[in-house]
Protein backbone atom coordinates (compact mmCIF):
# COMPACT_ATOMS: atom_id res chain seq x y z
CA UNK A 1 0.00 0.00 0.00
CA UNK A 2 1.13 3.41 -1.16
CA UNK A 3 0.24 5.38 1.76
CA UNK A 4 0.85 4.76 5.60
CA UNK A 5 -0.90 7.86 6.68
CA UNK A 6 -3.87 10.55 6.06
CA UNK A 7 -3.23 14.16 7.17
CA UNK A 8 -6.49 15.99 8.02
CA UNK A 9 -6.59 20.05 7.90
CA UNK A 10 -10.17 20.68 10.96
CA UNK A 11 -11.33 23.99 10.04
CA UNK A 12 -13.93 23.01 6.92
CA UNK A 13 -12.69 19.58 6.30
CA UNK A 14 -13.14 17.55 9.17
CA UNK A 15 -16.04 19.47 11.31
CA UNK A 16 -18.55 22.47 10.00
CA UNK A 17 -17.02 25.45 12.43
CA UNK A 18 -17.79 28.34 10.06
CA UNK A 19 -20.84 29.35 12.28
CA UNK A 20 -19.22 28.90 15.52
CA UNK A 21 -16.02 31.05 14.52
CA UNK A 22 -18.26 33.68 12.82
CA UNK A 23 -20.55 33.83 16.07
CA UNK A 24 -17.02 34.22 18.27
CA UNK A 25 -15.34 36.74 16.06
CA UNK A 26 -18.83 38.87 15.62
CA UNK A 27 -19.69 39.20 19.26
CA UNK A 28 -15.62 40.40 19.73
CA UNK A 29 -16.48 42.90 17.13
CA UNK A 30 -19.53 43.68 19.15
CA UNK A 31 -17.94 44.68 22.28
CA UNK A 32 -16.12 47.92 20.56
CA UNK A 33 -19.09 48.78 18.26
CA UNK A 34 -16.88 47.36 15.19
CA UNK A 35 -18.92 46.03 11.66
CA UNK A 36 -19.86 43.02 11.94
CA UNK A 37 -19.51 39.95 8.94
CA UNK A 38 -21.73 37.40 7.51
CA UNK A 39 -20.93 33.83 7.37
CA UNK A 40 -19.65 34.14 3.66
CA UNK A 41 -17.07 36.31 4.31
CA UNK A 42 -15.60 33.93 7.30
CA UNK A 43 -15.13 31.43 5.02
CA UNK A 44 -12.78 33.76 3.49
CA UNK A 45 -11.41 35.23 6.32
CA UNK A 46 -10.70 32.04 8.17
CA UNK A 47 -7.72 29.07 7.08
CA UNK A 48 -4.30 31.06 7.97
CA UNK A 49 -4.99 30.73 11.63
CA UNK A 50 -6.39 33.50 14.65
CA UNK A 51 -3.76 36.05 13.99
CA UNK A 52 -4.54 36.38 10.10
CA UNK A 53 -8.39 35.92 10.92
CA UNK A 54 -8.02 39.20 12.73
CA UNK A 55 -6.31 40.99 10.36
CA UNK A 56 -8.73 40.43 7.78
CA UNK A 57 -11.24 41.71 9.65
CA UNK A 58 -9.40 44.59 10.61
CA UNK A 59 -8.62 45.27 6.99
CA UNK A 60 -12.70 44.80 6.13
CA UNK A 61 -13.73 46.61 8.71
CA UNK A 62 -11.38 49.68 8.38
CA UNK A 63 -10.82 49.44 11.96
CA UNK A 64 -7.34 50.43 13.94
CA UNK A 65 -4.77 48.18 14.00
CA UNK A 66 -4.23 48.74 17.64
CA UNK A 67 -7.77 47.10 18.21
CA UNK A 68 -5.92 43.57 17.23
CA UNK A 69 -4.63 42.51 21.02
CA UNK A 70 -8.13 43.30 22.43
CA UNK A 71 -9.52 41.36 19.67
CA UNK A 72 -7.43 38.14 20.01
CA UNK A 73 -8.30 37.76 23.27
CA UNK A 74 -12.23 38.72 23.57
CA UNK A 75 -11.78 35.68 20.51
CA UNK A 76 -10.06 32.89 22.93
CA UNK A 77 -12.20 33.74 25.89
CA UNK A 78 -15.64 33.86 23.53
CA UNK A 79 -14.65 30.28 21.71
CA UNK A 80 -13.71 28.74 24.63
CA UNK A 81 -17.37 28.32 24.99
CA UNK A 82 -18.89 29.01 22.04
CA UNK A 83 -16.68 26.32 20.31
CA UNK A 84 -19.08 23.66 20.78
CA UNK A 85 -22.31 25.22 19.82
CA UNK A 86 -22.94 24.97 16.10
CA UNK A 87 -20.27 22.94 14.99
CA UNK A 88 -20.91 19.23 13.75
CA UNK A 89 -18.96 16.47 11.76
CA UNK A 90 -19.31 16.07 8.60
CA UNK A 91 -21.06 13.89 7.22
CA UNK A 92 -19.10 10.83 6.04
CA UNK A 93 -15.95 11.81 8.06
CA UNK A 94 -16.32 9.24 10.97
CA UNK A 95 -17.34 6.46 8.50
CA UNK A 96 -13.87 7.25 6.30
CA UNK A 97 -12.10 7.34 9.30
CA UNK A 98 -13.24 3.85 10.62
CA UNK A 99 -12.28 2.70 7.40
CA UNK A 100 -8.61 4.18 7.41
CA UNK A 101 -8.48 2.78 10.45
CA UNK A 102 -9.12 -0.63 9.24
CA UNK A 103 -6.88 -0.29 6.74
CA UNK A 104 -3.95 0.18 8.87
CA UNK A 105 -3.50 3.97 7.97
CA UNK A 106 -2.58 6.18 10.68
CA UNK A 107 -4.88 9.17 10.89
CA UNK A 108 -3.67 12.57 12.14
CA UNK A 109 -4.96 16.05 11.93
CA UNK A 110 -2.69 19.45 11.15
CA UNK A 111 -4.18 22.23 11.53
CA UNK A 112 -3.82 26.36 11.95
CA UNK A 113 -6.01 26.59 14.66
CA UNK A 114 -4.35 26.96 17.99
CA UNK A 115 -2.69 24.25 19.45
CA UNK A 116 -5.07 24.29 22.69
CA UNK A 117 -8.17 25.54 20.86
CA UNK A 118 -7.41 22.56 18.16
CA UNK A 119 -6.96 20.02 21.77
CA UNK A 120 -10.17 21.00 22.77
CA UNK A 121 -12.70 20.65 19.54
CA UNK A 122 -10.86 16.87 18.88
CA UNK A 123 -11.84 16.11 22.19
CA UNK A 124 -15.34 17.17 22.26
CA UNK A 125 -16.15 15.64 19.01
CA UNK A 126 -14.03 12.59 18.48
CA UNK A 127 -13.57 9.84 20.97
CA UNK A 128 -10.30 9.40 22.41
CA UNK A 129 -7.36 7.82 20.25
CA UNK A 130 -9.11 8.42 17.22
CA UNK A 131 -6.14 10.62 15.78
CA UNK A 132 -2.54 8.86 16.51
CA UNK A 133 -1.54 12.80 16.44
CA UNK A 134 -3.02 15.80 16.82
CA UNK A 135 -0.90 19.59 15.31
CA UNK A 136 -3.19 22.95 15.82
CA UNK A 137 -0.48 26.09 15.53
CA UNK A 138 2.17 25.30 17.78
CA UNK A 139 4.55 28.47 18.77
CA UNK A 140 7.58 26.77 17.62
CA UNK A 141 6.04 26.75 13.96
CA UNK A 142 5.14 29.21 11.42
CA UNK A 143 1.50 28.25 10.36
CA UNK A 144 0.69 26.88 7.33
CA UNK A 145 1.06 26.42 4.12
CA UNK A 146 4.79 26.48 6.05
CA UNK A 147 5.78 23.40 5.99
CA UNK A 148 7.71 22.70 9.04
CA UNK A 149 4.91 21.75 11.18
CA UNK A 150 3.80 19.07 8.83
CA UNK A 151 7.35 17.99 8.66
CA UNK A 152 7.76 17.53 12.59
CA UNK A 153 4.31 15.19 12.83
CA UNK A 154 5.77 12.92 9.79
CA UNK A 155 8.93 12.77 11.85
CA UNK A 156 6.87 11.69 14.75
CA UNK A 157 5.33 9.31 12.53
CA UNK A 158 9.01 8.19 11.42
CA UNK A 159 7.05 7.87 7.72
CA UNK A 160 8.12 9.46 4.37
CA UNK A 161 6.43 12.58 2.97
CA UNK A 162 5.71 10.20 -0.33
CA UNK A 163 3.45 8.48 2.09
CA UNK A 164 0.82 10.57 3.12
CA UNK A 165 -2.36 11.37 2.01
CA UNK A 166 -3.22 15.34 2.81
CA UNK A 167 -7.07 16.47 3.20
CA UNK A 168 -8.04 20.38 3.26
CA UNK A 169 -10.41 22.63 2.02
CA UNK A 170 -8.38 25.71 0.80
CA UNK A 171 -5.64 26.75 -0.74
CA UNK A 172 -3.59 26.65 1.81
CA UNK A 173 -3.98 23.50 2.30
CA UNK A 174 -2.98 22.25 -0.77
CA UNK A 175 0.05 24.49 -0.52
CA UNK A 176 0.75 22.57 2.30
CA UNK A 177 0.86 19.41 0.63
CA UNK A 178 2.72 21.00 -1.85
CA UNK A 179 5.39 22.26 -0.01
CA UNK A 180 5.88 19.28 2.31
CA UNK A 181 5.95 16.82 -0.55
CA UNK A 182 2.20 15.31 -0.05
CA UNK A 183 -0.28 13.82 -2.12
CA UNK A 184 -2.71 16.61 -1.97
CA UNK A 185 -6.64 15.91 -1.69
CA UNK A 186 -9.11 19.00 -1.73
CA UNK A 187 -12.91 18.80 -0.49
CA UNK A 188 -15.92 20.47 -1.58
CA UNK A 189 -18.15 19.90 1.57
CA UNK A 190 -15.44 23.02 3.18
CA UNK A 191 -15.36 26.81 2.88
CA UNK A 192 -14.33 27.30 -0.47
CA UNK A 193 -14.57 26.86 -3.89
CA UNK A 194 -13.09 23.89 -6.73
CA UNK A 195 -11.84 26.63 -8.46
CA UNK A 196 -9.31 27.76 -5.56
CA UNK A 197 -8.22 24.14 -4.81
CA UNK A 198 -7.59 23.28 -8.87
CA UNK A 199 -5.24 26.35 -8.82
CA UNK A 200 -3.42 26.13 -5.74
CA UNK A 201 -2.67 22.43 -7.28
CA UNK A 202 -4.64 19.38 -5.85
CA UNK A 203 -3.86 16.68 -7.05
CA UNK A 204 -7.63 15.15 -6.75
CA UNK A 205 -11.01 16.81 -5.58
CA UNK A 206 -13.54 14.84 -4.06
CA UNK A 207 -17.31 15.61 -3.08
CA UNK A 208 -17.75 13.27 -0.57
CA UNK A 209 -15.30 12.13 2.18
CA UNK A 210 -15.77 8.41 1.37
CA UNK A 211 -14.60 9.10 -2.51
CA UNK A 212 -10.95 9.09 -0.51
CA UNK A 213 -10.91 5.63 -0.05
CA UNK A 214 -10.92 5.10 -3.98
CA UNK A 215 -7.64 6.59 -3.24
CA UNK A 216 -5.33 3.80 -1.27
C-alpha cells in the first residue's frame, strides 16, 4: 500500500465550524461597536490561523490596528465556549475514518487553529485515540502552508512525505501538501470553492469524504 498515513486540515474539512467562529469573532467585534460579517465572508477570512483571521477583519472593517490585542483575546475567551455550539462532523468523516483505520492507515490532523483551541474541539467531538496525532499552531512553527509543522508530525510518525495522504479545504492546504511533498486531496463539503483548490494544485477533488478511499 502506497500510503501509511492521512493528514487531516479541521477547520472546513473535518467538522462544519464556520458558524461557531463567525458567532465568536462577531460578538468580539460587538464589544467595541466594530462592523460586523456574515458567514460568507468567514469562510474567506478564516484558514491562515487566529492572527490572520483578525487581520482580515481589521482590513474589512477599516478598523485600527491597535484594536488587534483586544480582539485576540475577547476571541479565545468567547470560543472557549462558544466552540461547541454549532459545529458538527461532517457527514461521512467518521465512517472514512473507521475505514482508514481498518486499513492500517494512521490518521492525524494538522491544523492552523491553535494548538489548545485545536486540543479542545478533537476532544469534544471525536472519541479518544481516534487521531494517533493531533498539530493545531504550535509556537515553535510558522502556520501553514509552512511546511515545518507538517514535517515535525511525519517525523513523529518516522514515515516518508511520499506516504501521506493530505485532506483540506483551501488553498492553503494544498500548498501545504505541496510544499511538504504530499499527495494533496481538496474537499468540496469546506469553505471554499473547486476553483481555488484546482489552482493552488490538488492533485484530486472529491465531493464526498468516502470518494478518498478510492484513493489507497
Amino acid at each position: 500500500m502506497k500510503y501509511k498515513a492521512v493528514i487531516f486540515d479541521l477547520d472546513g474539512t473535518l467538522l462544519d465550524t464556520i458558524e461557531d467562529i463567525k458567532i465568536t469573532m462577531n460578538r468580539a467585534l460587538a464589544r467595541y461597536d466594530y462592523p460586523q460579517f456574515s458567514t460568507e465572508e468567514y469562510k474567506y477570512f478564516v484558514g491562515k490561523g487566529v492572527d490572520n483571521l483578525i487581520k482580515q477583519v481589521i482590513k474589512a472593517g477599516r478598523i485600527n490596528n491597535q484594536a488587534f490585542d483586544n480582539l485576540k483575546k475577547d476571541y479565545y475567551e468567547i470560543y472557549q465556549e462558544q466552540s461547541i455550539i454549532n459545529t458538527k462532523i461532517y457527514d461521512g468523516i467518521n465512517e472514512l475514518i473507521l475505514n482508514l483505520k481498518q486499513m492500517n492507515i494512521s490518521v492525524n490532523v494538522l491544523s492552523n487553529k491553535p494548538h489548545v483551541q485545536t486540543i479542545e474541539v478533537i476532544d469534544h467531538y471525536f472519541k479518544k485515540g481516534t487521531f494517533d496525532l493531533v498539530y493545531g499552531k504550535k509556537e515553535e512553527f510558522l502556520p501553514k502552508p509552512d511546511a515545518s509543522s507538517a514535517l515535525d508530525l511525519i517525523n513523529a510518525l518516522n514515515i516518508k512525505s511520499e506516504e501521506v495522504l493530505y485532506i483540506g479545504d483551501t488553498e492553503t492546504d494544498m500548498l501545504t501538501a505541496t510544499n511538504s511533498g504530499f499527495y494533496s486531496v481538496g474537499v468540496l463539503w469546506g469553505f471554499r470553492k473547486e476553483i481555488e483548490l484546482v489552482q493552488a494544485g490538488a492533485n484530486k477533488i472529491v465531493s464526498h469524504p468516502l470518494e478518498i478511499l478510492n484513493l489507497l
